[in-house]
Protein backbone atom coordinates (compact mmCIF):
# COMPACT_ATOMS: atom_id res chain seq x y z
CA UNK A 1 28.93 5.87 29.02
CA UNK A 2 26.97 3.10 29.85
CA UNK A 3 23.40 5.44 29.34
CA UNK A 4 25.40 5.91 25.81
CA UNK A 5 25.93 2.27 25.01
CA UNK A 6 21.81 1.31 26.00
CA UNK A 7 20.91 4.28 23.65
CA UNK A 8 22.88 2.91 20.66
CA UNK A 9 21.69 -1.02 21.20
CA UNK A 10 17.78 0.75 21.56
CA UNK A 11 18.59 2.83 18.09
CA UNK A 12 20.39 -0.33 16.73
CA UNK A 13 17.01 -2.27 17.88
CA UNK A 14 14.34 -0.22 16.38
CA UNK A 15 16.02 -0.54 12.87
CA UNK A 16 16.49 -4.02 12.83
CA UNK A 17 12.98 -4.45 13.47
CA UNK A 18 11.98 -1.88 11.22
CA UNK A 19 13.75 -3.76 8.84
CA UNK A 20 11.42 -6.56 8.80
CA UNK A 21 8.34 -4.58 8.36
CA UNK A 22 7.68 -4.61 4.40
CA UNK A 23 5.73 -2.55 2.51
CA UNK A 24 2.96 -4.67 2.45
CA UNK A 25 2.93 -4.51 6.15
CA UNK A 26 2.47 -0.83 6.26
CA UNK A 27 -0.01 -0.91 3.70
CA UNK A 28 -2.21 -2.94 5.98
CA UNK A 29 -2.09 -0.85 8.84
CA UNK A 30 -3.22 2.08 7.12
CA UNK A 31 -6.74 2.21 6.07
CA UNK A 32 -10.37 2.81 7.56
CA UNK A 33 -11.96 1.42 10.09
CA UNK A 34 -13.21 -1.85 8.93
CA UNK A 35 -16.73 -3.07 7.40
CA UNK A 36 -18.64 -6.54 8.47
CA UNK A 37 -20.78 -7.74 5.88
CA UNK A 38 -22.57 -10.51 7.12
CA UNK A 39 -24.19 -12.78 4.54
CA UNK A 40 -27.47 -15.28 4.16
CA UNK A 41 -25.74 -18.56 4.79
CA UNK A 42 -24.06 -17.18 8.06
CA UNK A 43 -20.68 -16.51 6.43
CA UNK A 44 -18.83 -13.16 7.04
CA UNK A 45 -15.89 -10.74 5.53
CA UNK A 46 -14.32 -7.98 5.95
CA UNK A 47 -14.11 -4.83 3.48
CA UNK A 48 -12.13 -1.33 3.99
CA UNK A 49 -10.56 1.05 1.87
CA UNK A 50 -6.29 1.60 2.31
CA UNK A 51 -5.26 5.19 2.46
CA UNK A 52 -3.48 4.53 -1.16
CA UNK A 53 -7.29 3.75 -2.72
CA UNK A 54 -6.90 0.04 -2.85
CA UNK A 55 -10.36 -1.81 -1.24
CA UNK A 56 -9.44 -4.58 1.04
CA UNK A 57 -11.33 -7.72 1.41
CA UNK A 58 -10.81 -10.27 4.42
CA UNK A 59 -12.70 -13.18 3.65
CA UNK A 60 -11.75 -16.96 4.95
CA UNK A 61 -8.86 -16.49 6.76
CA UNK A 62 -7.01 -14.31 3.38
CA UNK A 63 -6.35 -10.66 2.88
CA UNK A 64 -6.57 -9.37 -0.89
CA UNK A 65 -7.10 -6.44 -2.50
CA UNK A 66 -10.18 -6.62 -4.82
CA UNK A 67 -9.51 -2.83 -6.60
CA UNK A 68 -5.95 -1.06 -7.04
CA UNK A 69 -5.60 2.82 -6.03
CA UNK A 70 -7.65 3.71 -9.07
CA UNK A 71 -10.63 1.66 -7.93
CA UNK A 72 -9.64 -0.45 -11.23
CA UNK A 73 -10.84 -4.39 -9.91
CA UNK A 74 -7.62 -6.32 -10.01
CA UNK A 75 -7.61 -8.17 -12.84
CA UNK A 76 -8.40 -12.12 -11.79
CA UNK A 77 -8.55 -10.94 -8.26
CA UNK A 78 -11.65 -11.05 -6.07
CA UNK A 79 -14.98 -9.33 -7.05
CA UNK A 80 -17.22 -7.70 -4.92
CA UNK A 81 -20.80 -6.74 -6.36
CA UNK A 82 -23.26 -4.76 -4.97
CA UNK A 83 -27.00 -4.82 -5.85
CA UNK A 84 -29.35 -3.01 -4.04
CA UNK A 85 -28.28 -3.38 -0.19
CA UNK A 86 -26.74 -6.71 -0.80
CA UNK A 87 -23.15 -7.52 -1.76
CA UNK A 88 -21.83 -10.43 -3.00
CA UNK A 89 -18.08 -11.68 -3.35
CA UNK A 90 -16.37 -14.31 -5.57
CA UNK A 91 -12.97 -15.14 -5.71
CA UNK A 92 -11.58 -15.71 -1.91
CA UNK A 93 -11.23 -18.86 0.24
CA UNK A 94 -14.56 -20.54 1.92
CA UNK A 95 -16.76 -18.14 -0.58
CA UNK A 96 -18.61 -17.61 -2.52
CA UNK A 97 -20.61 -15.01 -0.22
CA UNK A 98 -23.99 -13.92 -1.60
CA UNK A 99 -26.84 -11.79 -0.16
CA UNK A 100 -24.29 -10.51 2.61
CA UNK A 101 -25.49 -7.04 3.89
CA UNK A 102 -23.07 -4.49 5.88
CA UNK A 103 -23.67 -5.20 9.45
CA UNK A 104 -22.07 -2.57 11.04
């Protein structure tokens, strides 16, 4: 009985806390591995593409997605650029981030 009662409070556990993970959440934690891009004035973020399509940037201490699951840029959301082996980014806290190349 009592092995009965733990299993139900575990069960009863694990959806409680499931219920606080959001959609969002998931979101996040599915994607690839991700990119450095370190740029000319020492400044750094973070790029990598969700398993939905969406491109993720991480860029002063904020998480946004710069294109939707088409790859359409989100409109008055962040822009990335890319020219040549450079990148820049507008758009996101501490930035803008120019000449940044991928570092890893």
């Amino acid at each position: 009985m009592a092995l009965r009662l733990t299993c139900l409070s575990a069960m009863a556990c694990v959806l409680a806390l499931s219920a606080c993970t959001t959609g969002e959440d998931l979101r996040v934690r599915h994607g690839s591995p991700l990119h450095t891009y370190a740029c000319a004035d020492g400044k750094t973020f973070l790029s990598r593409q969700i398993i939905t399509g969406e491109v993720e940037i991480t860029a002063g201490g904020q998480t946004r997605d710069v294109t939707d699951a088409n790859g359409d840029p989100i409109p008055l959301g962040p822009q990335i650029t890319y020219a040549d082996e450079t990148a820049s980014l507008t758009g996101m806290p501490g930035g803008p981030y120019t000449s940044c190349r991928l570092s890893d």
